[in-house]
ModelCIF file with pLDDT and N, C-alpha, C, O atoms, coordinates in Angstrom:
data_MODEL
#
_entry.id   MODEL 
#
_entity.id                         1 
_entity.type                       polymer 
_entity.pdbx_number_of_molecules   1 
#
_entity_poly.entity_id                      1 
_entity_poly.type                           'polypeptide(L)' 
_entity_poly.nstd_linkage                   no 
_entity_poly.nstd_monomer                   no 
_entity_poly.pdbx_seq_one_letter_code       
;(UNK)(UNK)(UNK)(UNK)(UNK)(UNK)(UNK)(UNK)(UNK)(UNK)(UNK)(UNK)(UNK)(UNK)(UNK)(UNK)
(UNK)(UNK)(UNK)(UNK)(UNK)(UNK)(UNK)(UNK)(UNK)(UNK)(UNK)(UNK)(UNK)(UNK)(UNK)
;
_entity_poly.pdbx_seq_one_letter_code_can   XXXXXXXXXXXXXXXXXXXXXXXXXXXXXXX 
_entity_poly.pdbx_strand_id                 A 
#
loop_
_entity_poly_seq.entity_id 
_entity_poly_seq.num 
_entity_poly_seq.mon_id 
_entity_poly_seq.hetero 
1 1  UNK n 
1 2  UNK n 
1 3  UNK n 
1 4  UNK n 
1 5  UNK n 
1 6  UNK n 
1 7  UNK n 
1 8  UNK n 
1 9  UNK n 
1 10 UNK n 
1 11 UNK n 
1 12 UNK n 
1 13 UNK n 
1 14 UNK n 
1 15 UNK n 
1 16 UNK n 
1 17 UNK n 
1 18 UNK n 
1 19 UNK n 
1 20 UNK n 
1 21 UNK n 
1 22 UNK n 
1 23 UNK n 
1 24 UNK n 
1 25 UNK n 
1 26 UNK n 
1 27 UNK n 
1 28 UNK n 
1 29 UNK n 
1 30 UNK n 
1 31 UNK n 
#
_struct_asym.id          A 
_struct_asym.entity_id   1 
#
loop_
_ma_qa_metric.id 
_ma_qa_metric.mode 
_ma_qa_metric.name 
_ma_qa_metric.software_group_id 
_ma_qa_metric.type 
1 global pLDDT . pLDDT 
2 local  pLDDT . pLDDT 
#
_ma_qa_metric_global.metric_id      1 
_ma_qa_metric_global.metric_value   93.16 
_ma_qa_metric_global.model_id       1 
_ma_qa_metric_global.ordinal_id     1 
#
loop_
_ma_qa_metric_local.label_asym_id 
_ma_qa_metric_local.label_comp_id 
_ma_qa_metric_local.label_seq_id 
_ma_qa_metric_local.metric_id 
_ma_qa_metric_local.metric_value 
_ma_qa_metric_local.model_id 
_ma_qa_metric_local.ordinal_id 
A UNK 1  2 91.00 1 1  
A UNK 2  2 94.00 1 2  
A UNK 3  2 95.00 1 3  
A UNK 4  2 95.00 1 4  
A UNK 5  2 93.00 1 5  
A UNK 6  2 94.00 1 6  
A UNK 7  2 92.00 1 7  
A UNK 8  2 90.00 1 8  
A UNK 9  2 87.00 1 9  
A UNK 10 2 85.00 1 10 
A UNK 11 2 84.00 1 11 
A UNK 12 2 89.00 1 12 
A UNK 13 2 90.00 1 13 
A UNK 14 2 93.00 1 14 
A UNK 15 2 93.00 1 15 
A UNK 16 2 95.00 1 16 
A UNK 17 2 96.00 1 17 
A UNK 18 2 96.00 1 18 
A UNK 19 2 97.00 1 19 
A UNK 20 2 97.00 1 20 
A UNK 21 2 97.00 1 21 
A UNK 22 2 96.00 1 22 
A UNK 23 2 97.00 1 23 
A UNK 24 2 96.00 1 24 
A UNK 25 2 97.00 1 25 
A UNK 26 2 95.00 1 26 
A UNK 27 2 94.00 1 27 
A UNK 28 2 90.00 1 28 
A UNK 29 2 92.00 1 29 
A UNK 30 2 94.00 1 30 
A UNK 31 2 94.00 1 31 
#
loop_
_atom_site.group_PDB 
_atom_site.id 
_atom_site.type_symbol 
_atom_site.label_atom_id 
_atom_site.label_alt_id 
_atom_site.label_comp_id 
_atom_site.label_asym_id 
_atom_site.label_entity_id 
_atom_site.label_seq_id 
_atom_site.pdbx_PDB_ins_code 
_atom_site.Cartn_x 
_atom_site.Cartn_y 
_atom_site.Cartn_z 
_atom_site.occupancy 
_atom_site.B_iso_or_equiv 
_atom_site.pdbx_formal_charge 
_atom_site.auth_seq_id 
_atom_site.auth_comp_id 
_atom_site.auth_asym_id 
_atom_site.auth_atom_id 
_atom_site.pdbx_PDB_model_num 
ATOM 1   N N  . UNK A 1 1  ? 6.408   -5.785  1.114   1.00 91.00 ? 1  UNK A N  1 
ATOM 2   C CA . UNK A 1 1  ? 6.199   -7.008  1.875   1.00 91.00 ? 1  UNK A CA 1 
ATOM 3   C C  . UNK A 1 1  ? 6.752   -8.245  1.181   1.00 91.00 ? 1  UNK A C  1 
ATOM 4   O O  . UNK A 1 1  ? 7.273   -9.078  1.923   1.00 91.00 ? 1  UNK A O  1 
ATOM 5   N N  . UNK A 1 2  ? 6.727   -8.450  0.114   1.00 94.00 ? 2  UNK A N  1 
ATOM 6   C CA . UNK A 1 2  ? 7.109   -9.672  -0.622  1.00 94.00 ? 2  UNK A CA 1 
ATOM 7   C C  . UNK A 1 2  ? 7.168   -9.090  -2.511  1.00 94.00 ? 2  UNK A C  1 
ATOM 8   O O  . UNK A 1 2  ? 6.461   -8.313  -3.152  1.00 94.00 ? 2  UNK A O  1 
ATOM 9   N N  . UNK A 1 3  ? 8.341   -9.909  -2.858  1.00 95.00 ? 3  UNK A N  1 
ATOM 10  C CA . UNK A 1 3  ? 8.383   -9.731  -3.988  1.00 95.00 ? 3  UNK A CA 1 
ATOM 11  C C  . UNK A 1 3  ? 8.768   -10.942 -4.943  1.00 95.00 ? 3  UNK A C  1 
ATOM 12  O O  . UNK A 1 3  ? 9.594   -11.753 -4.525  1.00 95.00 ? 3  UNK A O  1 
ATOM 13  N N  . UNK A 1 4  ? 8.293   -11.081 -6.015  1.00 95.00 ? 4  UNK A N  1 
ATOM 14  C CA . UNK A 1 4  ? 8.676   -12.448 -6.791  1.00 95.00 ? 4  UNK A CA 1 
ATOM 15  C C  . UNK A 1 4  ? 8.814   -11.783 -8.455  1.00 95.00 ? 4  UNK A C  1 
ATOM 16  O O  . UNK A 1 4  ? 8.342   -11.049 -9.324  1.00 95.00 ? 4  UNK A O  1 
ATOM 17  N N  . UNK A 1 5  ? 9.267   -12.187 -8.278  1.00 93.00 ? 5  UNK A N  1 
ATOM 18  C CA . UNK A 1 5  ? 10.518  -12.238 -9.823  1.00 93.00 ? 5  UNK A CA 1 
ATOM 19  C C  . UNK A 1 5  ? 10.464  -13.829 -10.867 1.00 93.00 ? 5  UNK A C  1 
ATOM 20  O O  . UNK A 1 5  ? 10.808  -14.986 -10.626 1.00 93.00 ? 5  UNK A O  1 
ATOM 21  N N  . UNK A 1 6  ? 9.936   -13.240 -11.913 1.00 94.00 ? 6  UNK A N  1 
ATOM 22  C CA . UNK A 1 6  ? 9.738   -14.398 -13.194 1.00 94.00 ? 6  UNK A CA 1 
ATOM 23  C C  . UNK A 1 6  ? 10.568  -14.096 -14.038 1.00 94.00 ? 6  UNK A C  1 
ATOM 24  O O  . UNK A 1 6  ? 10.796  -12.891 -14.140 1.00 94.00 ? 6  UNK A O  1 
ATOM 25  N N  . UNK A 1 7  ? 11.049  -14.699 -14.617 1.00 92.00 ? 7  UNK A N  1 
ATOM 26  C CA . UNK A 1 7  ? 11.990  -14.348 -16.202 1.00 92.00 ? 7  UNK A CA 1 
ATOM 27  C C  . UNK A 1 7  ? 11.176  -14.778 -17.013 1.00 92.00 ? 7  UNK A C  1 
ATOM 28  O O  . UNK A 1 7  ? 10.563  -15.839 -16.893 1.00 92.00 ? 7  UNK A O  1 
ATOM 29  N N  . UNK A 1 8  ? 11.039  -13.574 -18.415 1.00 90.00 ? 8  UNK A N  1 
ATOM 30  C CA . UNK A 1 8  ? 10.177  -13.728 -18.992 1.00 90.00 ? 8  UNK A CA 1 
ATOM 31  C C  . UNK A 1 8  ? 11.011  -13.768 -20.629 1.00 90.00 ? 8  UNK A C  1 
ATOM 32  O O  . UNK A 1 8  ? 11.568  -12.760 -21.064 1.00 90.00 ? 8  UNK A O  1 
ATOM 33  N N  . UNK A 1 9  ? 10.989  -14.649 -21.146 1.00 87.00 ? 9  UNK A N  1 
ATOM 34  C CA . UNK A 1 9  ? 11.695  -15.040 -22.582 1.00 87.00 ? 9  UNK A CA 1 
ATOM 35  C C  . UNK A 1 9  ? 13.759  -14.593 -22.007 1.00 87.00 ? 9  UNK A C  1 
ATOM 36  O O  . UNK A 1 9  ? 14.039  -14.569 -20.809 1.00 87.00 ? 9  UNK A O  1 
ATOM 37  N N  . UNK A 1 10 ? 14.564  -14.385 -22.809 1.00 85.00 ? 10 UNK A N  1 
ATOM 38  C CA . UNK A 1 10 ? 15.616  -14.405 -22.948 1.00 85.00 ? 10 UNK A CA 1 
ATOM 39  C C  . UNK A 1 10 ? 15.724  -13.007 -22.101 1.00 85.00 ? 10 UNK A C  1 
ATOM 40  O O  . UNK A 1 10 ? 16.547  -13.243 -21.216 1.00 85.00 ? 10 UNK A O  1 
ATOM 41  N N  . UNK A 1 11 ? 15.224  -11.537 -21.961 1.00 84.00 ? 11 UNK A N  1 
ATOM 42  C CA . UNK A 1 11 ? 15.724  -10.294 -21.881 1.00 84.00 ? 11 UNK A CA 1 
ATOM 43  C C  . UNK A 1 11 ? 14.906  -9.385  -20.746 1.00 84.00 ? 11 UNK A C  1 
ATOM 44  O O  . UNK A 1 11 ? 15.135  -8.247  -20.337 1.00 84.00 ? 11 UNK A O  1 
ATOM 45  N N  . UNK A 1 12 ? 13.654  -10.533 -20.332 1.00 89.00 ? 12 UNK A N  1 
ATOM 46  C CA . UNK A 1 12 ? 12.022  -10.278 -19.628 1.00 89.00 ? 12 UNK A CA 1 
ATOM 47  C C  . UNK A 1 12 ? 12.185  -10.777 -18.481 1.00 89.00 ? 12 UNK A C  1 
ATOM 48  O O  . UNK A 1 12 ? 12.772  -11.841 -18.277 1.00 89.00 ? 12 UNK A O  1 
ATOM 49  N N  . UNK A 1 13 ? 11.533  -9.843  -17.365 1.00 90.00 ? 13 UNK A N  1 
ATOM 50  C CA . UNK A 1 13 ? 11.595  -9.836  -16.081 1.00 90.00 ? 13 UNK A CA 1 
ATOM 51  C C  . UNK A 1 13 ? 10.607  -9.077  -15.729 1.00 90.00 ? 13 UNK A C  1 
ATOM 52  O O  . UNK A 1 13 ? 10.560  -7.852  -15.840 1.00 90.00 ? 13 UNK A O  1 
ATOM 53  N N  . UNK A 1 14 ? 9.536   -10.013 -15.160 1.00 93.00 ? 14 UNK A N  1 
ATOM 54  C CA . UNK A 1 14 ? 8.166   -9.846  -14.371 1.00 93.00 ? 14 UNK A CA 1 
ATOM 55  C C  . UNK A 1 14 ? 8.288   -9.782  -12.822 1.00 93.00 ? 14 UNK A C  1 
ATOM 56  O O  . UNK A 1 14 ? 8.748   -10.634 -12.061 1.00 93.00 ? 14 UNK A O  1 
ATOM 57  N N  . UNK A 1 15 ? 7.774   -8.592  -12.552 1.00 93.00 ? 15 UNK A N  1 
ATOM 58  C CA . UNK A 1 15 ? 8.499   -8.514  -11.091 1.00 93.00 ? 15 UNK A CA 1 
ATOM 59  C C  . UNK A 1 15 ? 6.688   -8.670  -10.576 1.00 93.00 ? 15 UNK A C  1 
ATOM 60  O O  . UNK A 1 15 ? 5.898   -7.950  -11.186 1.00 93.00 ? 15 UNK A O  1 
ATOM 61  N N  . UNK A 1 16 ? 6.222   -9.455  -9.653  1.00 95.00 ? 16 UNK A N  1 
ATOM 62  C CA . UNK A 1 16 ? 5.111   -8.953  -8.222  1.00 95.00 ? 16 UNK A CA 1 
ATOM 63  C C  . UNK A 1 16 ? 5.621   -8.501  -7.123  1.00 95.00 ? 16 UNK A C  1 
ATOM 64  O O  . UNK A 1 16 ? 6.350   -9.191  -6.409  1.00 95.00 ? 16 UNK A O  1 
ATOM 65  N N  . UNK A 1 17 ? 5.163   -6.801  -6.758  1.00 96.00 ? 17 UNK A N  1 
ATOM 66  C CA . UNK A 1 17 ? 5.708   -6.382  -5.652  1.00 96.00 ? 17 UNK A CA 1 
ATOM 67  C C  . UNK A 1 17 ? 4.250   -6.130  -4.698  1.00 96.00 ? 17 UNK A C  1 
ATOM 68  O O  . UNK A 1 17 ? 3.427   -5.230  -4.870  1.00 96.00 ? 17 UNK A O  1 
ATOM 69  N N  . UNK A 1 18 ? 4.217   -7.335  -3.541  1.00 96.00 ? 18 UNK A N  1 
ATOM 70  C CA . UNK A 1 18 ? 3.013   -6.468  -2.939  1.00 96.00 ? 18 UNK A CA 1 
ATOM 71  C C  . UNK A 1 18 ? 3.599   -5.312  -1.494  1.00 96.00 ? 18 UNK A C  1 
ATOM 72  O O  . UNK A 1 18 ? 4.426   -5.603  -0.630  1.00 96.00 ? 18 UNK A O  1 
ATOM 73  N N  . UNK A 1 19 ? 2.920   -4.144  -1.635  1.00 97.00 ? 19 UNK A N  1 
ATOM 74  C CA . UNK A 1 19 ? 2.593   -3.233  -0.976  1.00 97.00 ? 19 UNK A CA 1 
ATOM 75  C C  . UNK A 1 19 ? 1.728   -3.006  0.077   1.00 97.00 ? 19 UNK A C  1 
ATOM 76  O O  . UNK A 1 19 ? 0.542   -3.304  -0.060  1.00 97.00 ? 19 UNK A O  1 
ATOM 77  N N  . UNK A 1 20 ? 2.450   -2.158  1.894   1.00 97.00 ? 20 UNK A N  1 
ATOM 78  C CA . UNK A 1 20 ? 1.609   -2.433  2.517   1.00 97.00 ? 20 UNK A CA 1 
ATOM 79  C C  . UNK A 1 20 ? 2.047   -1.165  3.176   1.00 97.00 ? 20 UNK A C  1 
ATOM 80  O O  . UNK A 1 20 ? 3.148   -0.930  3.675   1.00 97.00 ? 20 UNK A O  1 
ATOM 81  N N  . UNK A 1 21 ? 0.495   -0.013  3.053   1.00 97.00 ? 21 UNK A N  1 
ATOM 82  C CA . UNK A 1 21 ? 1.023   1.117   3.509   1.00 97.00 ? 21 UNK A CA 1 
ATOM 83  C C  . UNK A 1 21 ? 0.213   1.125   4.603   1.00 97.00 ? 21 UNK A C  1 
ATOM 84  O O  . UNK A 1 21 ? -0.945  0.752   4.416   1.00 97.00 ? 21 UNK A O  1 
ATOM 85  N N  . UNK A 1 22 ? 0.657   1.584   6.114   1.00 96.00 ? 22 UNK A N  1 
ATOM 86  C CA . UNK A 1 22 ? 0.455   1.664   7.513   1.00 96.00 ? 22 UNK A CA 1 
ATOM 87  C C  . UNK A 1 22 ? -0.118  3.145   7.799   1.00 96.00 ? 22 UNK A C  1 
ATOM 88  O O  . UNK A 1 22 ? 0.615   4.063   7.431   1.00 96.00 ? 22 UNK A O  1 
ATOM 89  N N  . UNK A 1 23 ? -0.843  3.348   8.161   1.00 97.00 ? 23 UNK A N  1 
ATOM 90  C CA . UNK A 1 23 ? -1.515  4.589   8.580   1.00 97.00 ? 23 UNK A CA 1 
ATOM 91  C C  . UNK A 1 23 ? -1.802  4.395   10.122  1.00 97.00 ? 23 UNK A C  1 
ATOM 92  O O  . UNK A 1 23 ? -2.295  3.312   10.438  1.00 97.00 ? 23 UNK A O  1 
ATOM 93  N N  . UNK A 1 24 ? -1.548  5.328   11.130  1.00 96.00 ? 24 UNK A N  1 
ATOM 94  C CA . UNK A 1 24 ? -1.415  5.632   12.550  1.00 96.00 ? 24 UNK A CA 1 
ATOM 95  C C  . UNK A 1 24 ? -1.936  7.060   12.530  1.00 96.00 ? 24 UNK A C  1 
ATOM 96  O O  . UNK A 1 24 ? -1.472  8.084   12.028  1.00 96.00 ? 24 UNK A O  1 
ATOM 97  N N  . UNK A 1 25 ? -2.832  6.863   13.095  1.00 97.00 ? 25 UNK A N  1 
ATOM 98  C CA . UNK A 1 25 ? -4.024  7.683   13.128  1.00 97.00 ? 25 UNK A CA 1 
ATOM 99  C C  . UNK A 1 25 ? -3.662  9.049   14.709  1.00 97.00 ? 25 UNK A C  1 
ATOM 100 O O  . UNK A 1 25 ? -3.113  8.756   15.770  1.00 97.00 ? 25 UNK A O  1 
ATOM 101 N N  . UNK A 1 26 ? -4.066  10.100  14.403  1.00 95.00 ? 26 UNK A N  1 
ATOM 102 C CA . UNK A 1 26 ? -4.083  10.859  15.157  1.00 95.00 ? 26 UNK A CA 1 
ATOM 103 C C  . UNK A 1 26 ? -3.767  10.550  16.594  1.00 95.00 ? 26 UNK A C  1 
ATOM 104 O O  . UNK A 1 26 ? -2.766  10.965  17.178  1.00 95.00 ? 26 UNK A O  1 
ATOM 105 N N  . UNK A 1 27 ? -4.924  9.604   17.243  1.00 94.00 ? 27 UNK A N  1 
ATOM 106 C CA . UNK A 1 27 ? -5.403  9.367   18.351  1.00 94.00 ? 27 UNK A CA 1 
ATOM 107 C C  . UNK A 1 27 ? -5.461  7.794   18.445  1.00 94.00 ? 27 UNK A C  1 
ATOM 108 O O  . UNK A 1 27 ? -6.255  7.122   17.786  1.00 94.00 ? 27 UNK A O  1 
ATOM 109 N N  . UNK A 1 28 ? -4.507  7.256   19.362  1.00 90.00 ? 28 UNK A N  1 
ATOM 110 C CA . UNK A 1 28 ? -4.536  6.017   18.672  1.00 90.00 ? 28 UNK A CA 1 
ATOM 111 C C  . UNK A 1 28 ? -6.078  5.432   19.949  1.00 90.00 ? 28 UNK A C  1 
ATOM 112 O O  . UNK A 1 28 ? -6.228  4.218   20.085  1.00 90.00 ? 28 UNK A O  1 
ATOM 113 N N  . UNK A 1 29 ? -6.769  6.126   20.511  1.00 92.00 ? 29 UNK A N  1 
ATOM 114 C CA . UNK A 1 29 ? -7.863  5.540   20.818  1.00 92.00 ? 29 UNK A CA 1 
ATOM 115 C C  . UNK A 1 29 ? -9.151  6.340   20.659  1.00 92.00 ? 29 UNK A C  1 
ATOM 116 O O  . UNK A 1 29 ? -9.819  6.522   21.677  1.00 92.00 ? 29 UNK A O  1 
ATOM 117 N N  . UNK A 1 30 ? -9.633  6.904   19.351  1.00 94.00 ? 30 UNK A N  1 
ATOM 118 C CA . UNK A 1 30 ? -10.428 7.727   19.100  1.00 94.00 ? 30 UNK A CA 1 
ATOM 119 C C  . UNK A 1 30 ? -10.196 7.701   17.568  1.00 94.00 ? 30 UNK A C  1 
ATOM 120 O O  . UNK A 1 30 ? -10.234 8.897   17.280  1.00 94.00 ? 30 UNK A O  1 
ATOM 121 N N  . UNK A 1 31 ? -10.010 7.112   16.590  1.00 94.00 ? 31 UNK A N  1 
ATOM 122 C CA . UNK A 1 31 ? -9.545  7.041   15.299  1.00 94.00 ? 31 UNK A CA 1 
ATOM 123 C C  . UNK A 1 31 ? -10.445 6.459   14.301  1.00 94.00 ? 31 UNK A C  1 
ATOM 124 O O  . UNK A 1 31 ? -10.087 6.367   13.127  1.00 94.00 ? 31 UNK A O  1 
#
């Protein structure tokens, strides 16, 4: 979903990756 990237001293790279896992359920009106 989104990711951000820091540089960290001269050689450093801080990555935030957020994650978004979707689940679809069997039955989509009984689930």
């Amino acid at each position: 979903d989104n990711v951000v990237n820091v540089k960290v001293g001269p050689d450093g790279l801080e990555r935030t990756i957020s994650i978004i896992i979707y689940y679809f359920p069997t039955d989509k009106n009984d689930y």
